[in-house]
Protein backbone atom coordinates (compact mmCIF):
# COMPACT_ATOMS: atom_id res chain seq x y z
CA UNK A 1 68.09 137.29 173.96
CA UNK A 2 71.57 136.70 173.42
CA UNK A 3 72.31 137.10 169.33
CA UNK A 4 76.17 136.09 167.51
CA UNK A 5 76.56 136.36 163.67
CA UNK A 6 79.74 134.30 162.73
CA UNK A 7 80.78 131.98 160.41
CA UNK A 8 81.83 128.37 160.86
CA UNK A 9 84.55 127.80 157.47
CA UNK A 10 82.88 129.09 155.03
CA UNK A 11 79.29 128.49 156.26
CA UNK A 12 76.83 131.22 157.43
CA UNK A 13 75.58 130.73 161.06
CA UNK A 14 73.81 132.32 164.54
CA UNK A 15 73.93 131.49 167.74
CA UNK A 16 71.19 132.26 170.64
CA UNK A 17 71.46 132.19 173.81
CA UNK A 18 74.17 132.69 176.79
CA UNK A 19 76.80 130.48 177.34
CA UNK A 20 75.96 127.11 178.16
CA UNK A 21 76.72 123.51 178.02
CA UNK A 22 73.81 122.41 175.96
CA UNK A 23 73.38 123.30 172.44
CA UNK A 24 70.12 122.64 169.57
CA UNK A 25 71.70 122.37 166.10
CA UNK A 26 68.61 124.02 163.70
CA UNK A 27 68.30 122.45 160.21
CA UNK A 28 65.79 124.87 158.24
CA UNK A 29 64.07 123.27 155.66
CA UNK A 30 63.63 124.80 152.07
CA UNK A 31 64.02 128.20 151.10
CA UNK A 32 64.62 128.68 155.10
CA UNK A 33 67.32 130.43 156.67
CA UNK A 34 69.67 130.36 159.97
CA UNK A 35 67.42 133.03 161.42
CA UNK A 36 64.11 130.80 161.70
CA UNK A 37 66.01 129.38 164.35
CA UNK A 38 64.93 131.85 166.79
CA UNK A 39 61.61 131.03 166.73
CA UNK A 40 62.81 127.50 168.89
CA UNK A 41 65.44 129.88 170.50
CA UNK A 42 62.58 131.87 172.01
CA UNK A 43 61.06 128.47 173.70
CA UNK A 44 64.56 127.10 174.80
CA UNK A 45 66.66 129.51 175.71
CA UNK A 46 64.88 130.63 178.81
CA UNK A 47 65.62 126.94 179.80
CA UNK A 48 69.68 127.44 179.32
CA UNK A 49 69.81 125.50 176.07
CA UNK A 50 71.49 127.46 173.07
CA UNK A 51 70.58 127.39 169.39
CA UNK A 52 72.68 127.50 166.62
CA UNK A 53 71.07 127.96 163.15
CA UNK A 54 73.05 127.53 159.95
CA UNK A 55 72.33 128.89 155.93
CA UNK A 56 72.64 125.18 153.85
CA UNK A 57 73.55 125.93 150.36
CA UNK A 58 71.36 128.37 148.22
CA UNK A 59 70.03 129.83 151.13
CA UNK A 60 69.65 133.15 153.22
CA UNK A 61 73.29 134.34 152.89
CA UNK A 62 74.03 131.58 150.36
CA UNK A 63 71.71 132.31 148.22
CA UNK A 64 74.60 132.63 145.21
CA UNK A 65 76.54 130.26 146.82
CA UNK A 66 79.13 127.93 144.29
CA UNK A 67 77.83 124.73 146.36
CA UNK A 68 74.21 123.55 146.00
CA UNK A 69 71.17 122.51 148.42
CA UNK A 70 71.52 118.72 147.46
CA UNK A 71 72.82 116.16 149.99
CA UNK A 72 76.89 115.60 148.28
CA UNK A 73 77.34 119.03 149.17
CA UNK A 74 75.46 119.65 152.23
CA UNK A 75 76.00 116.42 154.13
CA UNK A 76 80.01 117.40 154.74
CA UNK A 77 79.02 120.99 155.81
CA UNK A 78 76.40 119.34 158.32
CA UNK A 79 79.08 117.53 159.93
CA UNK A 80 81.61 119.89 160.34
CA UNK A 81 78.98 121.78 161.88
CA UNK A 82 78.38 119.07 164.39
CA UNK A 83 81.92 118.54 165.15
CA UNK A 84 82.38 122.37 165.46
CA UNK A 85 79.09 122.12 168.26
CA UNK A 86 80.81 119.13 169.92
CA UNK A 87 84.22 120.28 170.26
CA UNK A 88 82.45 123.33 172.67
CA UNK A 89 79.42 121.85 174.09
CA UNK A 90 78.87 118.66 176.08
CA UNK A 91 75.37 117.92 175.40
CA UNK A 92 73.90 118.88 171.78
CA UNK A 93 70.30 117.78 170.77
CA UNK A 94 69.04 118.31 167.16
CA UNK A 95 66.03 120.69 165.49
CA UNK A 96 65.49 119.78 161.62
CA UNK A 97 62.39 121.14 159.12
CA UNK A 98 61.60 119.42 156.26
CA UNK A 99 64.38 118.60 153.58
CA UNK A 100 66.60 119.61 156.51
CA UNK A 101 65.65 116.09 158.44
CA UNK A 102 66.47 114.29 155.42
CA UNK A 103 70.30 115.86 155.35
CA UNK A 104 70.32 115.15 158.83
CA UNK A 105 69.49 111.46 158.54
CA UNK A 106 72.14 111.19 155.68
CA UNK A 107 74.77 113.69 157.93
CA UNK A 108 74.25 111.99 161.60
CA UNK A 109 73.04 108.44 160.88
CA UNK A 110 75.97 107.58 163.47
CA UNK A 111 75.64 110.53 166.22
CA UNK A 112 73.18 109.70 169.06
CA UNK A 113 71.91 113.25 169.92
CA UNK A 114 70.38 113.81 173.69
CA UNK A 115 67.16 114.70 171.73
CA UNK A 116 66.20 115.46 168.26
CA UNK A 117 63.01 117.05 166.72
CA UNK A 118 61.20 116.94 163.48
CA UNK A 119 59.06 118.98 161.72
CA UNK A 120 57.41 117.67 158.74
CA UNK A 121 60.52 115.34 157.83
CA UNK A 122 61.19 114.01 154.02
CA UNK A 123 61.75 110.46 155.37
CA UNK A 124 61.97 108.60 152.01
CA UNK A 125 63.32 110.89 148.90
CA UNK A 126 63.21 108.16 146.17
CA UNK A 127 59.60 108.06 147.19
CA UNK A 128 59.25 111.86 146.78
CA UNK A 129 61.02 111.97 143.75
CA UNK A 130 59.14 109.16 142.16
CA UNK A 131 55.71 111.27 143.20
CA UNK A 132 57.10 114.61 141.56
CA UNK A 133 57.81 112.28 138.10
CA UNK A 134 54.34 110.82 138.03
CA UNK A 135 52.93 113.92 138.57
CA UNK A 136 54.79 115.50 136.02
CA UNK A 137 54.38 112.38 133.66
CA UNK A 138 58.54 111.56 133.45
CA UNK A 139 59.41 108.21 132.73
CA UNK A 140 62.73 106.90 134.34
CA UNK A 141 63.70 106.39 130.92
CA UNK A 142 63.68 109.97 129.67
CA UNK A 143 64.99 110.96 133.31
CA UNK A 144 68.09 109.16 132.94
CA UNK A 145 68.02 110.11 129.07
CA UNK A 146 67.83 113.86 129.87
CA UNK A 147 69.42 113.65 133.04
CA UNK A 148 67.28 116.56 134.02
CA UNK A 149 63.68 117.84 133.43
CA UNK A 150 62.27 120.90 134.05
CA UNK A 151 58.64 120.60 136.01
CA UNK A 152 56.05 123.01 137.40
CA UNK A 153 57.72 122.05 141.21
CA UNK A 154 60.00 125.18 141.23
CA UNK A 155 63.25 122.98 140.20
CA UNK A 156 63.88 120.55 137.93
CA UNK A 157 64.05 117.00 138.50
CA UNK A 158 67.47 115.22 138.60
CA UNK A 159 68.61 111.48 137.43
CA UNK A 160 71.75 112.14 139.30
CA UNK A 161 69.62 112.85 142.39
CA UNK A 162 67.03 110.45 141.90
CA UNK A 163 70.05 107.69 141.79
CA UNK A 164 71.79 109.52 145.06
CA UNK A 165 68.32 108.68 147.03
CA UNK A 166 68.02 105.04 145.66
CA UNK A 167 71.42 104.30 147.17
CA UNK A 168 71.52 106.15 150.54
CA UNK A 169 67.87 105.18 151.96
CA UNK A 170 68.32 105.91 155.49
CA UNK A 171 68.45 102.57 156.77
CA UNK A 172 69.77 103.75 161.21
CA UNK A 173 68.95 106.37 162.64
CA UNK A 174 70.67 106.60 166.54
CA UNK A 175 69.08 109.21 168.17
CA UNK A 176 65.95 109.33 170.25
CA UNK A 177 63.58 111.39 168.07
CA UNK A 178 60.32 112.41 168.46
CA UNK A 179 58.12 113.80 165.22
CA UNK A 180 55.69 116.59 164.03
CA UNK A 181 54.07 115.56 161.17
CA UNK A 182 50.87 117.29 159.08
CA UNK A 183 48.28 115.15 158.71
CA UNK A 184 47.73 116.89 154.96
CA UNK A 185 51.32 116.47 154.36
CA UNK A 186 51.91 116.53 150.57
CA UNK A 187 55.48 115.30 150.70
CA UNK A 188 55.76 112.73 152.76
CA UNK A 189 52.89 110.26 153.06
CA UNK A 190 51.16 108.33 156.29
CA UNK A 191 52.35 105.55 156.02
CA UNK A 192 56.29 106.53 155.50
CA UNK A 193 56.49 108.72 158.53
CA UNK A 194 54.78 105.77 160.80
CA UNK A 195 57.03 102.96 159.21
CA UNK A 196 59.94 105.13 160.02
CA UNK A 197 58.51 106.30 163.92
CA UNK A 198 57.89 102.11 164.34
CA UNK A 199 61.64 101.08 162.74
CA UNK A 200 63.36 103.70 164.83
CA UNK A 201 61.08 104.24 168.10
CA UNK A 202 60.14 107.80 167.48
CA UNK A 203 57.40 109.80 169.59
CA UNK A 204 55.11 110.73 166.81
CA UNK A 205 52.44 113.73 166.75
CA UNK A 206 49.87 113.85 163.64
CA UNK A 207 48.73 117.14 163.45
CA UNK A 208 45.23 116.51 161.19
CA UNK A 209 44.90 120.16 160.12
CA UNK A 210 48.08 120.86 159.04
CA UNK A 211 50.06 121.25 155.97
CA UNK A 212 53.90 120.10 154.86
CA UNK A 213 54.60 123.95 155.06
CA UNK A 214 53.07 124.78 158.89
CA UNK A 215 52.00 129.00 157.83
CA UNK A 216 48.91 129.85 159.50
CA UNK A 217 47.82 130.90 162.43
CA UNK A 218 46.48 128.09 163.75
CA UNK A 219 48.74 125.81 162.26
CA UNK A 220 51.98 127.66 163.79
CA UNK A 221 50.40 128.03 167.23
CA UNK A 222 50.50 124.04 167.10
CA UNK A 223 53.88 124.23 165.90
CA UNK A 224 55.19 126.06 168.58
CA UNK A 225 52.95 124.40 171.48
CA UNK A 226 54.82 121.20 170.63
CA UNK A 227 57.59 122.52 170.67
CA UNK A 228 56.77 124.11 174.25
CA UNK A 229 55.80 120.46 175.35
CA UNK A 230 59.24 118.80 173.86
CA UNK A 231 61.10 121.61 175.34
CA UNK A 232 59.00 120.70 178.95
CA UNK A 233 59.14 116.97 177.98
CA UNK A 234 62.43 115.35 179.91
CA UNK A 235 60.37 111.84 179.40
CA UNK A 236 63.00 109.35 177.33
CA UNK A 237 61.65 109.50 173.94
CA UNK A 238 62.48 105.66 172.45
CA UNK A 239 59.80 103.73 172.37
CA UNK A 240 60.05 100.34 171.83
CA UNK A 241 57.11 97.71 170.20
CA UNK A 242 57.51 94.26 170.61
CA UNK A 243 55.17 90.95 171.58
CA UNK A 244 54.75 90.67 175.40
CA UNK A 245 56.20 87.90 177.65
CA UNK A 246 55.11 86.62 181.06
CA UNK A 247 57.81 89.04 182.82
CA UNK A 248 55.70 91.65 181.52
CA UNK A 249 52.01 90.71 182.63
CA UNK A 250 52.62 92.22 186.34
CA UNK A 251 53.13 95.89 184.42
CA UNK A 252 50.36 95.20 182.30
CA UNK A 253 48.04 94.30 184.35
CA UNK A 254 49.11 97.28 186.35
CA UNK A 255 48.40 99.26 183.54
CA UNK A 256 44.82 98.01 183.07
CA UNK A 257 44.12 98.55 186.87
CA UNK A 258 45.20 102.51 185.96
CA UNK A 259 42.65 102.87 183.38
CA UNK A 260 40.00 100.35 184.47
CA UNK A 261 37.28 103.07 183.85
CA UNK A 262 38.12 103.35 180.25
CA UNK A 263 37.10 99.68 180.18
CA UNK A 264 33.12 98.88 180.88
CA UNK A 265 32.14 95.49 182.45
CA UNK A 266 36.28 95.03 183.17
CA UNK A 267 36.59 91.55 184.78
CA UNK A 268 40.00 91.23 186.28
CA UNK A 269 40.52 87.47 186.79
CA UNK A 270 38.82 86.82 182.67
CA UNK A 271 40.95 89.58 181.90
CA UNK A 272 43.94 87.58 183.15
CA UNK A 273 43.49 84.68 181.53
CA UNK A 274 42.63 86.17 178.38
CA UNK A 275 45.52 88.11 178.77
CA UNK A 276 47.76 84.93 179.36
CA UNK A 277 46.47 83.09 176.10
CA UNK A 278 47.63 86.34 174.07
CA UNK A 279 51.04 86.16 175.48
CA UNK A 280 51.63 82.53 174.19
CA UNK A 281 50.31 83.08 170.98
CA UNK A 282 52.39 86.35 170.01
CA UNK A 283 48.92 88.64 170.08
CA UNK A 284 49.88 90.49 172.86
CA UNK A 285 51.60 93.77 171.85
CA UNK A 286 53.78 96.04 174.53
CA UNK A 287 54.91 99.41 174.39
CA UNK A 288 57.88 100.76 176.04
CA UNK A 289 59.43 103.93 176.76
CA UNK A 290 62.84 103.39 178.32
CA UNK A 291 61.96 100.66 181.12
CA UNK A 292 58.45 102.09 181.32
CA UNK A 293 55.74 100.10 180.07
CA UNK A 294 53.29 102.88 178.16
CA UNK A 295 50.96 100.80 176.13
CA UNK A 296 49.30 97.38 175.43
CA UNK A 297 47.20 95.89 172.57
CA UNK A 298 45.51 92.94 172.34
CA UNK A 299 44.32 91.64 168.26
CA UNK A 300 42.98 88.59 167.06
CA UNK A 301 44.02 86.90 163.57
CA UNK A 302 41.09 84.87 163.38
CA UNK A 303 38.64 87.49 164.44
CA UNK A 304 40.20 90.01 162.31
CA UNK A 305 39.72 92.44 165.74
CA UNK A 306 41.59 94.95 167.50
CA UNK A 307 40.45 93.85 171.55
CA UNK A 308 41.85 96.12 173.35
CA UNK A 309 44.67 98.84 173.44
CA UNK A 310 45.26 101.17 175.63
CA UNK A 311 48.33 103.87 177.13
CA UNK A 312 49.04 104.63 180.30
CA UNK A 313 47.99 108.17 181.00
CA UNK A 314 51.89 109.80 182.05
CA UNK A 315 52.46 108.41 178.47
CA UNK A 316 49.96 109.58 176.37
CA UNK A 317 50.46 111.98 173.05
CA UNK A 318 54.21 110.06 172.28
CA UNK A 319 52.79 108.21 169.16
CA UNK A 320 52.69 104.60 171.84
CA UNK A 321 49.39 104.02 170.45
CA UNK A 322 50.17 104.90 166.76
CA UNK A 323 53.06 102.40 166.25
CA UNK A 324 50.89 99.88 168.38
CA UNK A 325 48.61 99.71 165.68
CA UNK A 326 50.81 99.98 162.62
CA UNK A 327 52.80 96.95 164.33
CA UNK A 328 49.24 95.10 164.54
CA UNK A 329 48.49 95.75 160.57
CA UNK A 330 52.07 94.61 160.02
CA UNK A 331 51.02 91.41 162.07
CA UNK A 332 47.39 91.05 160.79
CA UNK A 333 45.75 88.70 157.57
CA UNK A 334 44.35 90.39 155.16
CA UNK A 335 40.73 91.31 155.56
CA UNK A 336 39.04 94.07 157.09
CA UNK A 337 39.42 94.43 160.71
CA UNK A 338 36.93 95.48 163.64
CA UNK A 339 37.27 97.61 166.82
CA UNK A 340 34.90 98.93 169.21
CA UNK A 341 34.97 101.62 170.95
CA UNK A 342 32.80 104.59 172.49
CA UNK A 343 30.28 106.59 170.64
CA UNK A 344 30.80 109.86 169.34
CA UNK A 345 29.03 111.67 172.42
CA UNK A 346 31.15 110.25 174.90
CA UNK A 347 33.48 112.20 176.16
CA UNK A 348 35.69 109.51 176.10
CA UNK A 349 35.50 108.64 172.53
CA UNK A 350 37.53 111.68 171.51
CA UNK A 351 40.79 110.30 171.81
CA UNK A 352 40.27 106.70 169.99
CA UNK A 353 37.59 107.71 167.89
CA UNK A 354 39.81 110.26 165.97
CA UNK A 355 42.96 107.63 166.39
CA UNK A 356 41.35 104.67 164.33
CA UNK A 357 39.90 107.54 161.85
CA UNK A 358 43.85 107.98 161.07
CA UNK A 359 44.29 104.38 159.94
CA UNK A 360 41.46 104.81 157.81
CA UNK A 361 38.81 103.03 159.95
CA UNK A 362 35.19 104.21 159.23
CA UNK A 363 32.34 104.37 161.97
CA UNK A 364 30.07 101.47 161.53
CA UNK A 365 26.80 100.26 164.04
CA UNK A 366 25.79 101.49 167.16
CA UNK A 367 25.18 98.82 169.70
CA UNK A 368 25.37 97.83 173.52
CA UNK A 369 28.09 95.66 175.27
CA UNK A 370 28.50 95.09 178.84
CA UNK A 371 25.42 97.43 179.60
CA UNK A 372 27.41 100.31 177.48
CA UNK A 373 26.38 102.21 174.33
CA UNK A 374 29.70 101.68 172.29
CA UNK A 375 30.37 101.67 168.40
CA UNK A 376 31.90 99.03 165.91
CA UNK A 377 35.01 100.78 163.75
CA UNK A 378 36.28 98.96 160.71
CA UNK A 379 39.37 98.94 158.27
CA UNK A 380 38.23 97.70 155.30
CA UNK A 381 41.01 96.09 153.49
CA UNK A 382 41.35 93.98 149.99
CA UNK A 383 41.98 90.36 150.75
């Protein structure tokens, strides 16, 4: 493989790959370095896509660098970077680790990029911050007093970043994205990294039995199978939640036809009509990938029920069914909520079983509907 050490200004960088017309930008993440870029230049650049890794600010070449890793310095070097990838490639898509999303989101809030992927993103910084000082027992107070504190996290905590993060939360983001995330994640928590896949439309993948920091074995042979399947993947990655309307209950019931096996004692016509009441009373939720329709939900206020969801099969693994049901819990009363769904020796309980799980739903009785062994889920919730 193709290998060029040069610098762009005064910045450290590598480029893999031969000559082409498309172009990943990588954004390593902390204490990273331009050269874990070829790991995704391995995957890609058999495909005719080139990779260009950078050093940010304290690291690999930079480590004594004058500037620092924090975003006032890097976010200008990020986008002369991109400008310097635009001005010689027409198509450039986006690879970015950790704190390296975050500068990204600060750096390219206003760039649409053919494709971008994330690895274990810091979505929400003030969050993180706030997390570090609670752990660490710092007040605000004595933050802003002290302006910084020294804490067991490898670097000290800063006022004058903390205030940075309150001000810039990322608020767009342009670019079709799709996501990586560990479900043991100590940085960034659940529920920030599906708020931010449901606000902006990303494809989201929870990895369960990783970390923030993927280093195993196993956990970097899932890294890089993703990556494999993005690289594979030319599906559109936006997807799009929002309450069905009548133009859409062709599709969906299209849809339902398609999987009509994953749904015992299926009645078309009740279905229908069932379906039609939904639609009028906003409790029909559609998701969309492009013009695509990929996946429906059905919930019930007053039952406090999930009825039905499910994905079409060319759509599955995007995250569809993910921000369907953090869009229902946005939409739901308080109270716990019910779903049912197959046992845990079906086969085809694999899927949703471990789904719900996510959300924190807990396996409840075992009983029989429509002639099938099935199981109640529930969310239990404070009211």
């Amino acid at each position: 493989m193709k290998e060029t050490i040069f610098q762009i200004g005064e910045i450290p960088a590598v480029l893999y790959g031969e000559e082409s017309d498309r172009i990943y930008l990588f954004i390593h993440g902390k204490c990273g370095n331009k050269e874990e870029a070829e790991s995704l230049a391995e995957i890609v650049c058999p495909q005719g896509i080139q990779v260009l890794g950078i050093d940010l600010p304290e690291h690999g070449a930079r480590k004594n660098s004058t500037k620092r890793a924090v975003p006032w310095d890097v976010v200008p070097e990020l986008q002369d970077v991109l400008r310097f990838a635009e001005q010689r490639r027409k198509h450039v898509l986006l690879c970015a680790v950790s704190i390296g999303a975050y500068f990204s989101l600060l750096a390219f809030y206003e760039y649409c990029f053919e494709k971008c992927l994330f690895v274990s993103p810091i979505l929400d910084m003030s969050a993180l911050i706030e997390k570090m000082m609670e752990s660490a027992s710092v007040s605000a107070e004595r933050l802003q007093a002290e302006k910084e504190v020294c804490t067991g996290y490898g670097e000290p905590l800063s006022w004058e970043y903390y205030e940075y993060a309150k001000h810039h939360p990322i608020l767009e983001w342009n670019s079709p994205t799709a996501i990586l995330y560990a479900g043991h994640d100590e940085l960034t928590d659940r529920e920030s990294v599906l708020d931010f896949a449901n606000r902006f439309g990303c494809s989201l993948r929870i990895y369960e039995d990783g970390e923030h920091w993927f280093h195993t074995v196993e956990q970097l042979n899932a890294l890089r199978a993703w990556i494999r399947e993005q690289a594979a993947d030319h599906r559109p990655l936006w997807i799009t939640i929002r309450c069905a309307e009548q133009a859409d209950i062709p599709d969906w019931l299209n849809l339902v036809n398609t999987v009509a096996s994953d749904f015992p004692g299926l009645d078309m016509e009740d279905y229908t009509k069932t379906l039609i009441k939904n639609v009028g009373r906003k409790t029909a939720l559609c998701a969309y990938i492009g013009d695509s329709l990929a996946g429906i939900l059905l919930f019930s206020p007053k039952l406090h029920t999930l009825s039905c969801m499910a994905v079409h099969p060319k759509y599955r693994r995007l995250g569809a069914a993910s921000l369907l049901i953090s869009e229902m819990l946005r939409r739901m009363p308080s109270g716990d909520i019910s779903v049912t769904t197959f046992r845990e020796d079906d086969p085809k309980g694999i899927a949703p079983r471990a789904l719900y799980q996510t959300f924190g739903f807990l396996p409840e009785e075992l009983f029989t509907e429509f002639d099938y062994p099935v199981q109640r889920f529930v969310l239990h919730r404070s009211k």
